[in-house]
PDB file of N, CA and C in Angstrom:
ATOM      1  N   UNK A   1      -6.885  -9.286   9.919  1.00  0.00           N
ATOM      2  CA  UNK A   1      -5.949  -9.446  11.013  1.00  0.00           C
ATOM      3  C   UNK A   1      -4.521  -9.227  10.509  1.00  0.00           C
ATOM      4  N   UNK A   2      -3.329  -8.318  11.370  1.00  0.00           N
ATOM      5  CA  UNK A   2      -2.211  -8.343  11.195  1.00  0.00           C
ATOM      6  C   UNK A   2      -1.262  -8.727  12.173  1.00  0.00           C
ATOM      7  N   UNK A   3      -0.458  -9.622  12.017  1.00  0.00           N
ATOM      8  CA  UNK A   3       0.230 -10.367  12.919  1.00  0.00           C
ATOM      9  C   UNK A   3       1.906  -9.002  13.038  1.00  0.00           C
ATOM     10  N   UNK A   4       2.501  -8.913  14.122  1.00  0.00           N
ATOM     11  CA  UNK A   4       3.682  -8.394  14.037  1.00  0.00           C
ATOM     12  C   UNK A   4       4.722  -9.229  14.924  1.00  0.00           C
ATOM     13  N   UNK A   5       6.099  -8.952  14.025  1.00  0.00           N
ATOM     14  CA  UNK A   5       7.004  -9.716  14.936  1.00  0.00           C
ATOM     15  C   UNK A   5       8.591  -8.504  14.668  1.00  0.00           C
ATOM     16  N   UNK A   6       8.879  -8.769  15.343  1.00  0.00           N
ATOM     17  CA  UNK A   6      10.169  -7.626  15.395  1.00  0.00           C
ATOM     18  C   UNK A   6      11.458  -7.912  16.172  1.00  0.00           C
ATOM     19  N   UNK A   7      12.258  -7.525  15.849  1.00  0.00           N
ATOM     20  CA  UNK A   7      14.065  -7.863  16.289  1.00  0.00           C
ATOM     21  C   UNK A   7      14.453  -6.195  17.139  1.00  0.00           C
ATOM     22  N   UNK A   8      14.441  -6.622  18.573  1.00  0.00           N
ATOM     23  CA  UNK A   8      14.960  -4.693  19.391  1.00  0.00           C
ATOM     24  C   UNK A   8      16.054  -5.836  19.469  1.00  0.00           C
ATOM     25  N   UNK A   9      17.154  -4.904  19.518  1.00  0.00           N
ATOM     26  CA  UNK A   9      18.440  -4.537  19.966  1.00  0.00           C
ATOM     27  C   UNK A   9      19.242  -6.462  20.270  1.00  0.00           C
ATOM     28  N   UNK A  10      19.233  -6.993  18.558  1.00  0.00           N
ATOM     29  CA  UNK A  10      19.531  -8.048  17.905  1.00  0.00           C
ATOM     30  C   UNK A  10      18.317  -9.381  18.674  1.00  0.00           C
ATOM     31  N   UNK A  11      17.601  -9.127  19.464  1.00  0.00           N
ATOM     32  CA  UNK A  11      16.264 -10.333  19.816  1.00  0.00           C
ATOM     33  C   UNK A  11      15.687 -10.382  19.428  1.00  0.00           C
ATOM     34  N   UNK A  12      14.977 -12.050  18.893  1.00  0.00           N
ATOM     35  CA  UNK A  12      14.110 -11.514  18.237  1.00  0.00           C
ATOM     36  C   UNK A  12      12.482 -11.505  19.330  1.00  0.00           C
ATOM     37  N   UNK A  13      11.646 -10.911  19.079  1.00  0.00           N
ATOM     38  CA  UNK A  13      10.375 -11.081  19.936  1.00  0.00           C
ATOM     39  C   UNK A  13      10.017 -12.156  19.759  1.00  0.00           C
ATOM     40  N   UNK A  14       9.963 -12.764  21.261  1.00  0.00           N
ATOM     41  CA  UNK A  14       9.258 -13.879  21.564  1.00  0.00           C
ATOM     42  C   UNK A  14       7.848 -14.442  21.495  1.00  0.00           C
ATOM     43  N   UNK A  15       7.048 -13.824  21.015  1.00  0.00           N
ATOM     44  CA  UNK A  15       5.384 -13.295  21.254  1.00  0.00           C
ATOM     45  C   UNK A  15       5.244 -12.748  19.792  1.00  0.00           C
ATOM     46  N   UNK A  16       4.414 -13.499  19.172  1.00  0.00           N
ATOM     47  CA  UNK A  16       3.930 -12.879  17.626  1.00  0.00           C
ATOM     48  C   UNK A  16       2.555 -11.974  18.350  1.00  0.00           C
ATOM     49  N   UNK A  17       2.600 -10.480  18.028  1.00  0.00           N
ATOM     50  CA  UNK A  17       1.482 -10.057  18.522  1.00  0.00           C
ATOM     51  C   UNK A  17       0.514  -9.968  17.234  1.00  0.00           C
ATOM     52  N   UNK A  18      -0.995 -10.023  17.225  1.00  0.00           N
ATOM     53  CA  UNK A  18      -1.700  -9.823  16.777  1.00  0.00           C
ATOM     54  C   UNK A  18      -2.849  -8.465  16.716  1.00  0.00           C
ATOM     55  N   UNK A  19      -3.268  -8.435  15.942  1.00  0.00           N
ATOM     56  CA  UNK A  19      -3.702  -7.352  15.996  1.00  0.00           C
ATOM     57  C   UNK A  19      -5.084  -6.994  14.781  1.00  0.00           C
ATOM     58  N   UNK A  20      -6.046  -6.485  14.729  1.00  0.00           N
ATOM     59  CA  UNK A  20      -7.279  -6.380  14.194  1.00  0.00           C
ATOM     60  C   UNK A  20      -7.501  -5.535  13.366  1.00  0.00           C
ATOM     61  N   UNK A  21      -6.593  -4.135  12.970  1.00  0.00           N
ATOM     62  CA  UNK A  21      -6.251  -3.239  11.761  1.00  0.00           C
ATOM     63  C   UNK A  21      -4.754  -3.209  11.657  1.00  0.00           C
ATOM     64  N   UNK A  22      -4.242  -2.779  11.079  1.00  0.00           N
ATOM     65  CA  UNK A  22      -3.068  -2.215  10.383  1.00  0.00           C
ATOM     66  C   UNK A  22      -2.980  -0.796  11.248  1.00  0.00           C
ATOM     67  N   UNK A  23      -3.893   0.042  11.446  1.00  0.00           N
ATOM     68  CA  UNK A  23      -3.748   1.372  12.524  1.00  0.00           C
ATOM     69  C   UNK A  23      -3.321   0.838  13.622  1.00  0.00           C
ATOM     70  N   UNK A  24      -3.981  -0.096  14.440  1.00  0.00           N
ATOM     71  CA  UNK A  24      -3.703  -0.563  15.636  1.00  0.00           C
ATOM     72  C   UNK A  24      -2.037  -1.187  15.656  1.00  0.00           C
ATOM     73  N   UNK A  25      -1.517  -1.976  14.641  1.00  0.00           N
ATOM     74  CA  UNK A  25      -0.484  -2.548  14.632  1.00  0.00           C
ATOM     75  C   UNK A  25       0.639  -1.438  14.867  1.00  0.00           C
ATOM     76  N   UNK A  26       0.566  -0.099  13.672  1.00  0.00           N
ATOM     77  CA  UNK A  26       1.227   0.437  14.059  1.00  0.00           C
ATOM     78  C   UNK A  26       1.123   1.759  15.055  1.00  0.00           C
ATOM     79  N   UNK A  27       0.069   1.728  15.968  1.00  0.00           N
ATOM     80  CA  UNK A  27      -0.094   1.955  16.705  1.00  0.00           C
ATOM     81  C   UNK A  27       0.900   1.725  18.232  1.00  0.00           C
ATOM     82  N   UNK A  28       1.179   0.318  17.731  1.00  0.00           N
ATOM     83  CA  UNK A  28       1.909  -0.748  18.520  1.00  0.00           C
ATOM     84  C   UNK A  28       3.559  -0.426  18.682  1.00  0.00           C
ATOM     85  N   UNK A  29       3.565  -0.565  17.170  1.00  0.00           N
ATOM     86  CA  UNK A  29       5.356  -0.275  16.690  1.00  0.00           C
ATOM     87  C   UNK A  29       5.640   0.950  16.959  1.00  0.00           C
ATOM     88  N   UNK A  30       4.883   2.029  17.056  1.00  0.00           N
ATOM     89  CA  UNK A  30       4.754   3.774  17.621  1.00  0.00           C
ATOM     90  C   UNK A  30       5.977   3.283  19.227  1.00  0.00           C
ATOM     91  N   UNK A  31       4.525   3.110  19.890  1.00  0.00           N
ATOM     92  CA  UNK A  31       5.121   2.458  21.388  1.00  0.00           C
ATOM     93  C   UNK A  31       6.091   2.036  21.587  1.00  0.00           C
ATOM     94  N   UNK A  32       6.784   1.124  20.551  1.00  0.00           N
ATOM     95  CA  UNK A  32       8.136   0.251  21.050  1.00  0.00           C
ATOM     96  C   UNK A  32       8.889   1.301  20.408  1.00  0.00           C
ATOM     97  N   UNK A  33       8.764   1.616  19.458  1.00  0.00           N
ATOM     98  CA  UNK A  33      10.200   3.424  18.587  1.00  0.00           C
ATOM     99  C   UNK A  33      10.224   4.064  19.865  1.00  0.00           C
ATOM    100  N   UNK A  34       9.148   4.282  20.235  1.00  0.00           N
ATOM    101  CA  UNK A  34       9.358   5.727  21.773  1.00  0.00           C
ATOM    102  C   UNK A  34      10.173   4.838  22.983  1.00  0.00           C
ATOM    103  N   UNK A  35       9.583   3.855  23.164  1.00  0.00           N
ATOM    104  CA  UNK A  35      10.586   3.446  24.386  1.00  0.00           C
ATOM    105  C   UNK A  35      11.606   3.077  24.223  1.00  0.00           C
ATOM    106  N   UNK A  36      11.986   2.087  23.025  1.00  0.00           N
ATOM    107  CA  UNK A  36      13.420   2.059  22.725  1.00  0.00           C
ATOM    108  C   UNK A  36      14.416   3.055  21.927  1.00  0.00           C
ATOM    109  N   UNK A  37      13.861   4.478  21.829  1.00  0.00           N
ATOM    110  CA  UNK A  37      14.312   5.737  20.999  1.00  0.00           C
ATOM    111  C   UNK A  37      14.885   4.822  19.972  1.00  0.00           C
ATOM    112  N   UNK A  38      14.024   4.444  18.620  1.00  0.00           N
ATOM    113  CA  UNK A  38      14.326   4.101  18.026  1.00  0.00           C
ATOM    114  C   UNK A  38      13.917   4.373  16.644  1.00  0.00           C
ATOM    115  N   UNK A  39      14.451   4.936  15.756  1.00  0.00           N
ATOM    116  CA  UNK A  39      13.813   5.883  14.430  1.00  0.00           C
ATOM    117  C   UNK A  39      13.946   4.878  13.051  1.00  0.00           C
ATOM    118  N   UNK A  40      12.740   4.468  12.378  1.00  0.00           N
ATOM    119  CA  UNK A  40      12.766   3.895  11.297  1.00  0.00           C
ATOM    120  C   UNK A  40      13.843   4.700   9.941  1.00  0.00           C
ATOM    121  N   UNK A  41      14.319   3.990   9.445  1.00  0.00           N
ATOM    122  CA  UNK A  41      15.677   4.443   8.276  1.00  0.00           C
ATOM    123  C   UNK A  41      14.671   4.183   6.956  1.00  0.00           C
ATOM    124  N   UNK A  42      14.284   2.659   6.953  1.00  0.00           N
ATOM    125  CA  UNK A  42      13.848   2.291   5.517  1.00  0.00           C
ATOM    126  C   UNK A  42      12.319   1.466   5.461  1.00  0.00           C
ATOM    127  N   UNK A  43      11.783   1.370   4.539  1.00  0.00           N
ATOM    128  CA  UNK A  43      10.570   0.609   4.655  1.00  0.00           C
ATOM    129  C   UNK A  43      10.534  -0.332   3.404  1.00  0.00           C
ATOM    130  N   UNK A  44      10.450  -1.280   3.288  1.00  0.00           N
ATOM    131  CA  UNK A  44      10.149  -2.724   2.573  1.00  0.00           C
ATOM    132  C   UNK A  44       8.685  -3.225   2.211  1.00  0.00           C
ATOM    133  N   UNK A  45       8.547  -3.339   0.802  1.00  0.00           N
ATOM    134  CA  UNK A  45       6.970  -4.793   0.757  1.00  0.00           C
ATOM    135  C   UNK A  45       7.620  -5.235   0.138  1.00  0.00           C
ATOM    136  N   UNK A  46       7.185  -7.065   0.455  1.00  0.00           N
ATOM    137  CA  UNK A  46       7.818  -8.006  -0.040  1.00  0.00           C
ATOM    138  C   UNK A  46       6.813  -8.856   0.030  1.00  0.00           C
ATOM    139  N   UNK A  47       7.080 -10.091  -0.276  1.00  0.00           N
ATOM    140  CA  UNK A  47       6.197 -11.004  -0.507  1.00  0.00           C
ATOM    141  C   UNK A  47       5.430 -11.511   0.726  1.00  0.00           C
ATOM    142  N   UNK A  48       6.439 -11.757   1.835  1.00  0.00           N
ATOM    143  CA  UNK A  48       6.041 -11.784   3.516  1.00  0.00           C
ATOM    144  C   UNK A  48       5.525 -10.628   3.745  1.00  0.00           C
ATOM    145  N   UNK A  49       5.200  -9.623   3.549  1.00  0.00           N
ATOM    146  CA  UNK A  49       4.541  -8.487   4.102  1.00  0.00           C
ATOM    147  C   UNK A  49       5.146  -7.782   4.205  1.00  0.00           C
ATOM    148  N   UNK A  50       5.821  -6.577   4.952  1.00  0.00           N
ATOM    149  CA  UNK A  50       5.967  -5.190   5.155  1.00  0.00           C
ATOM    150  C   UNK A  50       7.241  -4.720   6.220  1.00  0.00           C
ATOM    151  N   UNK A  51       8.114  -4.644   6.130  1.00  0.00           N
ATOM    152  CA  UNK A  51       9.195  -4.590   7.293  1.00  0.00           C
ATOM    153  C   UNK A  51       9.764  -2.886   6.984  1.00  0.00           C
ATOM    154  N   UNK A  52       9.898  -2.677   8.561  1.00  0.00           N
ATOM    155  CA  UNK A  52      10.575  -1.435   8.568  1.00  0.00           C
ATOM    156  C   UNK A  52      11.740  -1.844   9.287  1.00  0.00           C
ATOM    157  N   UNK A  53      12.578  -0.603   9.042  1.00  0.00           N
ATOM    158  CA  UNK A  53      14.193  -1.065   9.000  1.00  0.00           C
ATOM    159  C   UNK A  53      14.629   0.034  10.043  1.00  0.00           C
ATOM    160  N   UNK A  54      15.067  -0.068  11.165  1.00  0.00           N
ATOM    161  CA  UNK A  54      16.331   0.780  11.712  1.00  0.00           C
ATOM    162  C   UNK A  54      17.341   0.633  11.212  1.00  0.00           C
ATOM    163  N   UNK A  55      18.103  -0.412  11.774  1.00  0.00           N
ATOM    164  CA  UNK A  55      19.348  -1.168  11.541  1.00  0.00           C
ATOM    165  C   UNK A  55      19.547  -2.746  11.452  1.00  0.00           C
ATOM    166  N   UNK A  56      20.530  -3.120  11.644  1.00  0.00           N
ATOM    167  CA  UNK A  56      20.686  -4.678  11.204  1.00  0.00           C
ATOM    168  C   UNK A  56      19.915  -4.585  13.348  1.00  0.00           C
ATOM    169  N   UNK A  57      19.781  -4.483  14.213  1.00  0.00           N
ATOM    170  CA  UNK A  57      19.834  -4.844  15.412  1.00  0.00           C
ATOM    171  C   UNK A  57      18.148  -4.622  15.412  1.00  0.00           C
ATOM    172  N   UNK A  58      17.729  -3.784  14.432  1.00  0.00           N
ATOM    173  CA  UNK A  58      16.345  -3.028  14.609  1.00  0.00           C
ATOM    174  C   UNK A  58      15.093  -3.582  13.627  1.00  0.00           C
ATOM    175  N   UNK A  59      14.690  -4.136  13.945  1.00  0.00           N
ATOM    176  CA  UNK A  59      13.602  -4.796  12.546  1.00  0.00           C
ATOM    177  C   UNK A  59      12.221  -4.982  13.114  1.00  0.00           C
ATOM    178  N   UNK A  60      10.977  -4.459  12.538  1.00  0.00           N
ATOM    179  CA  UNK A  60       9.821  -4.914  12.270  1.00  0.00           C
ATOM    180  C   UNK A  60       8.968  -5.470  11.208  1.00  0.00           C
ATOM    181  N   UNK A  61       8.354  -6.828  11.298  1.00  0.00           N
ATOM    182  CA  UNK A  61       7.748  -7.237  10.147  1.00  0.00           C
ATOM    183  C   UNK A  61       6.424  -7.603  10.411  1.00  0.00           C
ATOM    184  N   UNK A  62       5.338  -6.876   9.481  1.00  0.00           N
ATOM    185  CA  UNK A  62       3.946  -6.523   9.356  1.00  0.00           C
ATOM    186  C   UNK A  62       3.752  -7.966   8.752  1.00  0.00           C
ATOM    187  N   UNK A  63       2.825  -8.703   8.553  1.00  0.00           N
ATOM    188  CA  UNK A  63       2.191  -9.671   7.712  1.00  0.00           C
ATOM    189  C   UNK A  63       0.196  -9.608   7.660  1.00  0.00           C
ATOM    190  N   UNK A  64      -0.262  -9.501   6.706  1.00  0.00           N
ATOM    191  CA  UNK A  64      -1.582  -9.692   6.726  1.00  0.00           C
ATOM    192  C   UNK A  64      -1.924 -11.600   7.208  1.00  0.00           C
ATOM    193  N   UNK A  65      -2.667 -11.388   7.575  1.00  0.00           N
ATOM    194  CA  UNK A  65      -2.969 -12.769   8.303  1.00  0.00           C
ATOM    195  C   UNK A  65      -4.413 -13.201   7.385  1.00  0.00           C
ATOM    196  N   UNK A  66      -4.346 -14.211   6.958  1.00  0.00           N
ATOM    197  CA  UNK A  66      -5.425 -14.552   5.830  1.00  0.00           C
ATOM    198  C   UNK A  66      -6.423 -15.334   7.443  1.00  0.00           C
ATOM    199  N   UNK A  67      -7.409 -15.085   7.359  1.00  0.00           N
ATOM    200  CA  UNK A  67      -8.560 -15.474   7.974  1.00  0.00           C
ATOM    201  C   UNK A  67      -8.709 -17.390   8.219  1.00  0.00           C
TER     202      UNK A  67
END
């Protein structure tokens, strides 16, 4: 399981979505780039998991979800 949580346009998402692969997740984050025309700059692993970067207003963070 991968949990996602993300910051559009400085909010942060209210709703941790979940999700059952890593394809599907970013499957997910696809969807929100197209509607909010929004283009990833940088990509991160860290100890919390996986964040991609627009800008300071733009953030997604991946986490594996231990069972």
């Amino acid at each position: 399981m991968y949990s996602v949580d993300y910051i559009i346009n400085g909010e942060l998402s209210s709703k941790t979505k979940r999700f059952s692969s890593l394809k599907v997740a970013y499957r997910y984050i696809s969807s929100l780039l197209n509607t909010y025309s929004i283009q990833i700059q940088e990509e991160y692993d860290g100890i919390n998991g996986h964040e991609l970067v627009s800008d300071n207003d733009n953030r997604f963070f991946i986490n594996l979800m231990s069972n």
